[in-house]
C-alpha atoms as a PDB file:
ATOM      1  CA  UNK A   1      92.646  75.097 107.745  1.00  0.00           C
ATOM      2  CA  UNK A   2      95.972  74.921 107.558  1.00  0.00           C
ATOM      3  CA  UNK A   3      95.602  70.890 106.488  1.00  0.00           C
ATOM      4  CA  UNK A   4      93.997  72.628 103.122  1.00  0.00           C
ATOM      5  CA  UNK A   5      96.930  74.775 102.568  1.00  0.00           C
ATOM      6  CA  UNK A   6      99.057  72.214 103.286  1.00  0.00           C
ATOM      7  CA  UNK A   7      97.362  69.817 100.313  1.00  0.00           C
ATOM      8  CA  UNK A   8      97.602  73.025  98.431  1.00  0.00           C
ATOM      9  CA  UNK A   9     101.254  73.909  98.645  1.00  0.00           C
ATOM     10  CA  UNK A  10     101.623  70.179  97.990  1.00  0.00           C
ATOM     11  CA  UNK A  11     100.052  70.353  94.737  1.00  0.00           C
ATOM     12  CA  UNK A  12     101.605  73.096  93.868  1.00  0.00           C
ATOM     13  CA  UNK A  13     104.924  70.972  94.233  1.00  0.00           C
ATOM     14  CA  UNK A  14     103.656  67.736  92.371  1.00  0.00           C
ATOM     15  CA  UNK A  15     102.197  70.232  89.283  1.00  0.00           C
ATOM     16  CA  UNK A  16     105.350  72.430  88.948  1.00  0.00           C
ATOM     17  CA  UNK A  17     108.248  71.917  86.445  1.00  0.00           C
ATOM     18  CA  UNK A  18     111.358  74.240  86.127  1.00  0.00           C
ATOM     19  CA  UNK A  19     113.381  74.437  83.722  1.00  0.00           C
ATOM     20  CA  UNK A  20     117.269  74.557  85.113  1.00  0.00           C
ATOM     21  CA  UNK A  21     117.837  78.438  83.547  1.00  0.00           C
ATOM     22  CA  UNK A  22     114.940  79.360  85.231  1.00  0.00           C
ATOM     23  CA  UNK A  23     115.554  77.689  88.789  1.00  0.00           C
ATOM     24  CA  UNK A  24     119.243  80.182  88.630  1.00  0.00           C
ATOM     25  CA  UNK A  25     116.506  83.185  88.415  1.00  0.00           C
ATOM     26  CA  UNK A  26     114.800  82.300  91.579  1.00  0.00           C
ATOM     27  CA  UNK A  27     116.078  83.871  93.924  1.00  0.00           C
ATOM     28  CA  UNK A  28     116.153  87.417  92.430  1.00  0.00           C
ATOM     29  CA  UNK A  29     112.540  86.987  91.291  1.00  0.00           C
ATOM     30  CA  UNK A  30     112.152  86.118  95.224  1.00  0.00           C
ATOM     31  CA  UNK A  31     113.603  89.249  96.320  1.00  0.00           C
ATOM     32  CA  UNK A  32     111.752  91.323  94.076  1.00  0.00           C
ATOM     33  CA  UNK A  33     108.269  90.211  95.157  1.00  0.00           C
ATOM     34  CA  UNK A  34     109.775  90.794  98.761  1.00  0.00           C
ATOM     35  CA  UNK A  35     110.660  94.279  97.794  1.00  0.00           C
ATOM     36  CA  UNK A  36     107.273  94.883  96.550  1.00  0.00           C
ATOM     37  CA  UNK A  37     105.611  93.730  99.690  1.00  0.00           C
ATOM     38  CA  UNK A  38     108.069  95.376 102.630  1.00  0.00           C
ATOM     39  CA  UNK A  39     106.881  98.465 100.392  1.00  0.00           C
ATOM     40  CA  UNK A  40     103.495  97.677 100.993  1.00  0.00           C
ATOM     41  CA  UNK A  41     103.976  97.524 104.565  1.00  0.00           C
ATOM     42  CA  UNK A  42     105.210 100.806 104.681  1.00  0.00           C
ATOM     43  CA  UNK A  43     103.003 102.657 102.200  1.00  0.00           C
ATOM     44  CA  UNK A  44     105.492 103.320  99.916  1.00  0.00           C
ATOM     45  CA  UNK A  45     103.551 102.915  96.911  1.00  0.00           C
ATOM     46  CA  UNK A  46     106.314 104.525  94.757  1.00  0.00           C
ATOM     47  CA  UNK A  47     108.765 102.182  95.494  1.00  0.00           C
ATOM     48  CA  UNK A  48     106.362  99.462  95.182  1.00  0.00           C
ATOM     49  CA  UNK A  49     105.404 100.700  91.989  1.00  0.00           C
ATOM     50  CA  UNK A  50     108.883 100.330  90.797  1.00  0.00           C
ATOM     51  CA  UNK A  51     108.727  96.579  91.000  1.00  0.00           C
ATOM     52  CA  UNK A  52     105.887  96.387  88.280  1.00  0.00           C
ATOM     53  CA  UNK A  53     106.670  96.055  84.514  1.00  0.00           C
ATOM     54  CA  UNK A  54     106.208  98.593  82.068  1.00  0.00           C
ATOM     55  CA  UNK A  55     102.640  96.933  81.242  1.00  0.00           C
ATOM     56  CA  UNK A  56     101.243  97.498  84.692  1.00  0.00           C
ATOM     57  CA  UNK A  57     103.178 101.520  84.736  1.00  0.00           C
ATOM     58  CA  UNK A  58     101.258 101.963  81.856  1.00  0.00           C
ATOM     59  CA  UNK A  59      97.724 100.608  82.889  1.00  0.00           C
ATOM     60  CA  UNK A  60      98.056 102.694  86.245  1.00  0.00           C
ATOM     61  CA  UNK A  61     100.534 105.358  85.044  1.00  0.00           C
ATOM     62  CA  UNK A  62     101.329 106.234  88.795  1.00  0.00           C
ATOM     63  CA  UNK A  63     102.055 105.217  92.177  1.00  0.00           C
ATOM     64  CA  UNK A  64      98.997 106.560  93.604  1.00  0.00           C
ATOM     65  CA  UNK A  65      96.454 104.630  91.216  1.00  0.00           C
ATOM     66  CA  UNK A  66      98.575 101.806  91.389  1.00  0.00           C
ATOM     67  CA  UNK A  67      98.256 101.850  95.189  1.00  0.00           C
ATOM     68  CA  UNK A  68      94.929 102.550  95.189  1.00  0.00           C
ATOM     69  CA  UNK A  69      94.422  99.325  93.158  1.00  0.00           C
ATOM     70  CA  UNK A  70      96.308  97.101  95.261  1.00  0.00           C
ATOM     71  CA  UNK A  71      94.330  98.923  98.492  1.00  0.00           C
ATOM     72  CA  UNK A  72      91.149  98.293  97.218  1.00  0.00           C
ATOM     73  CA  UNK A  73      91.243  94.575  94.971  1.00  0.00           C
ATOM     74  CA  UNK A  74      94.247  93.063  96.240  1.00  0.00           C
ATOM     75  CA  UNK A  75      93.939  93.453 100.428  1.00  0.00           C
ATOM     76  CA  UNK A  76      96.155  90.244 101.266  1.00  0.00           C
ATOM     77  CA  UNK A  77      99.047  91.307  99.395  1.00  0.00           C
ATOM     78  CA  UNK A  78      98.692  95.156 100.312  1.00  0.00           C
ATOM     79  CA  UNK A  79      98.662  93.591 104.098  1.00  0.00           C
ATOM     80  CA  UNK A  80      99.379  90.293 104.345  1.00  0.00           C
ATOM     81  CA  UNK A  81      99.879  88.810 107.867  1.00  0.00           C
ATOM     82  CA  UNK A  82     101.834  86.444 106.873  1.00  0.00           C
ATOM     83  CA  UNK A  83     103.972  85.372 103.419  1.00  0.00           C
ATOM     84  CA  UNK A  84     105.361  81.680 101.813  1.00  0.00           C
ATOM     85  CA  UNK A  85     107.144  80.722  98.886  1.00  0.00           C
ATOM     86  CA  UNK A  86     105.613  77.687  96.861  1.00  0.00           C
ATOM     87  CA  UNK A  87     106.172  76.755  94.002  1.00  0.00           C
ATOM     88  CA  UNK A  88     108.278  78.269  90.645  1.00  0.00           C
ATOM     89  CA  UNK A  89     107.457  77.267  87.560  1.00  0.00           C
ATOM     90  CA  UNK A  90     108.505  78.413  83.600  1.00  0.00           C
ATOM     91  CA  UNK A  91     104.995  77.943  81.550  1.00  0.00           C
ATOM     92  CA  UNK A  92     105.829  78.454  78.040  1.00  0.00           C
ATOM     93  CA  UNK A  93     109.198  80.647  78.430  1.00  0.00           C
ATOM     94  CA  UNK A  94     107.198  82.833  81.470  1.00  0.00           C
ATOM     95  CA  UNK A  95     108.203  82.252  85.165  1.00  0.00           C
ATOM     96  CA  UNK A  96     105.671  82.524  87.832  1.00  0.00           C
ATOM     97  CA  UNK A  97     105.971  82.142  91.318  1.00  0.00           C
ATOM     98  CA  UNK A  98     103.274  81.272  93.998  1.00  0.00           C
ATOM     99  CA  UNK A  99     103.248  82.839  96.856  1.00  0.00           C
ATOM    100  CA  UNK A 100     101.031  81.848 100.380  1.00  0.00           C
ATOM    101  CA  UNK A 101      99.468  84.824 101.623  1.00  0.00           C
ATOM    102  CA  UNK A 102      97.272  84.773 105.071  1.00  0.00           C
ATOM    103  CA  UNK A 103      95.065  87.883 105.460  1.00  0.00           C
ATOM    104  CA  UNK A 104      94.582  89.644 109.100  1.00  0.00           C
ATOM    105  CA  UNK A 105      91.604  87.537 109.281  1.00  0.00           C
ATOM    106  CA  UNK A 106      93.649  84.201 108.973  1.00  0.00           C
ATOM    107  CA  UNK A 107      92.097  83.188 105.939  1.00  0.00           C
ATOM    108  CA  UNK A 108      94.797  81.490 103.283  1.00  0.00           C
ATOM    109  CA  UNK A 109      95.644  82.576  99.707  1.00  0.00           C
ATOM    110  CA  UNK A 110      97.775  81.471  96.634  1.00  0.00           C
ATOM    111  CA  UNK A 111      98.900  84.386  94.770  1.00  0.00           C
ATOM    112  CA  UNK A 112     100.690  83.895  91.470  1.00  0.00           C
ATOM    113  CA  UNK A 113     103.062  86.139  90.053  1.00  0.00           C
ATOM    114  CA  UNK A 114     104.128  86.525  86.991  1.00  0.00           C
ATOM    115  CA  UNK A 115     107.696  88.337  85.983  1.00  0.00           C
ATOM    116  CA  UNK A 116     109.076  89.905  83.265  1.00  0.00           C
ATOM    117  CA  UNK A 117     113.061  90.214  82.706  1.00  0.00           C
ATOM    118  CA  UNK A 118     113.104  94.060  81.541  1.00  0.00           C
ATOM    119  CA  UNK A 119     116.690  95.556  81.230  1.00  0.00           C
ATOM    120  CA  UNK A 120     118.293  92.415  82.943  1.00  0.00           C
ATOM    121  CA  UNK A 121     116.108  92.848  86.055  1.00  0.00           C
ATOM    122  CA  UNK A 122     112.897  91.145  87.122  1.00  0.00           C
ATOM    123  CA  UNK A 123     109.731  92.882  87.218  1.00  0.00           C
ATOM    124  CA  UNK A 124     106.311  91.956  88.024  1.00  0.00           C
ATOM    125  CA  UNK A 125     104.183  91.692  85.312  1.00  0.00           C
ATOM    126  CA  UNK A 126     101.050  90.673  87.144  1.00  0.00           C
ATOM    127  CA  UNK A 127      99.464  89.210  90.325  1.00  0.00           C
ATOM    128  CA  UNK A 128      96.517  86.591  90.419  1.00  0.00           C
ATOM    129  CA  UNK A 129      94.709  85.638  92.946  1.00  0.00           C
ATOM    130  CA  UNK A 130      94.084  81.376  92.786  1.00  0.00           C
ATOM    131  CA  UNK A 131      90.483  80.671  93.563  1.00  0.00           C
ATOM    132  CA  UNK A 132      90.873  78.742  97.032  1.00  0.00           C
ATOM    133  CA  UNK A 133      88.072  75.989  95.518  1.00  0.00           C
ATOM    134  CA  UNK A 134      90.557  75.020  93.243  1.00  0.00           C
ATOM    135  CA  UNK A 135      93.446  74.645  95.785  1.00  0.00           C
ATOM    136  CA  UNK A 136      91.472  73.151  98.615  1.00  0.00           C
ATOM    137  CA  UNK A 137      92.251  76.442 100.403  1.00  0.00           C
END
C-alpha cells in the first residue's frame, strides 16, 4: 500500500507548479489546515468552522451543520490517523494544497484543499477528496 501512495505523492510532485508569490504563502496556508484538523480532534467544531471561507459559513451557516457534514461525508479528515503535506500548487491564481490522509482503517487518501485569502488571512474554501483510482492509491 504504501508503494501506491508513494507513486502518488510522487506524481503529485512531477504535476505541480508554483508560482514564487505563492510558495511565500505556504506555510500559513499549512498552519491553517493544521488548525482546522487539531480542531477536529477535539470536537471543536466552532473553531474549526472558523477556518472555512465565507462560502462554506454560508452553505452551513453554523458550526454544528458544518460539523455534522464533515462527521458524516468527510470521516478521514474529521479523524484522520495520520496527516502529510504533498504537493502546493497555484491553478489559475487559486492555491491548493494536497494533503495525505490515512483513515483508522489504514486506508490512504489525497485530500485537496483549496484557500481563499479573505481579510489578509487564509481560509479554506473547500476540501476534495481525490479518487484513489486516479492516484494509484
Amino acid at each position: 500500500m504504501w508503494k501506491s501512495v508513494v507513486g502518488a505523492l510522487a506524481l503529485f510532485v512531477m504535476l505541480g507548479f508554483t508560482a514564487p508569490e505563492a510558495r511565500a504563502d505556504e506555510g500559513a496556508i499549512r498552519d491553517v489546515i493544521v488548525s482546522q484538523l487539531d480542531a477536529f480532534q477535539r470536537d471543536d467544531f466552532d473553531d474549526a468552522f472558523s477556518f472555512a471561507s465565507p462560502m462554506i459559513k454560508r452553505m452551513f451557516r453554523t458550526p454544528d451543520r458544518f460539523g455534522a457534514m464533515v462527521r458524516g461525508g468527510y470521516p478521514m479528515v474529521w479523524r484522520p490517523s495520520s496527516v502529510r503535506f504533498g504537493t502546493f500548487e497555484e491553478r489559475g491564481g487559486v492555491p491548493y494544497q494536497s494533503v495525505l490522509l490515512e483513515d483508522a482503517q489504514g486506508k490512504a487518501y489525497v485530500a485537496e484543499y483549496e484557500m481563499i485569502r479573505v481579510g489578509g488571512d487564509w481560509q479554506i474554501n473547500g476540501v476534495r477528496i481525490l479518487p484513489g483510482e486516479q492516484l494509484g492509491v
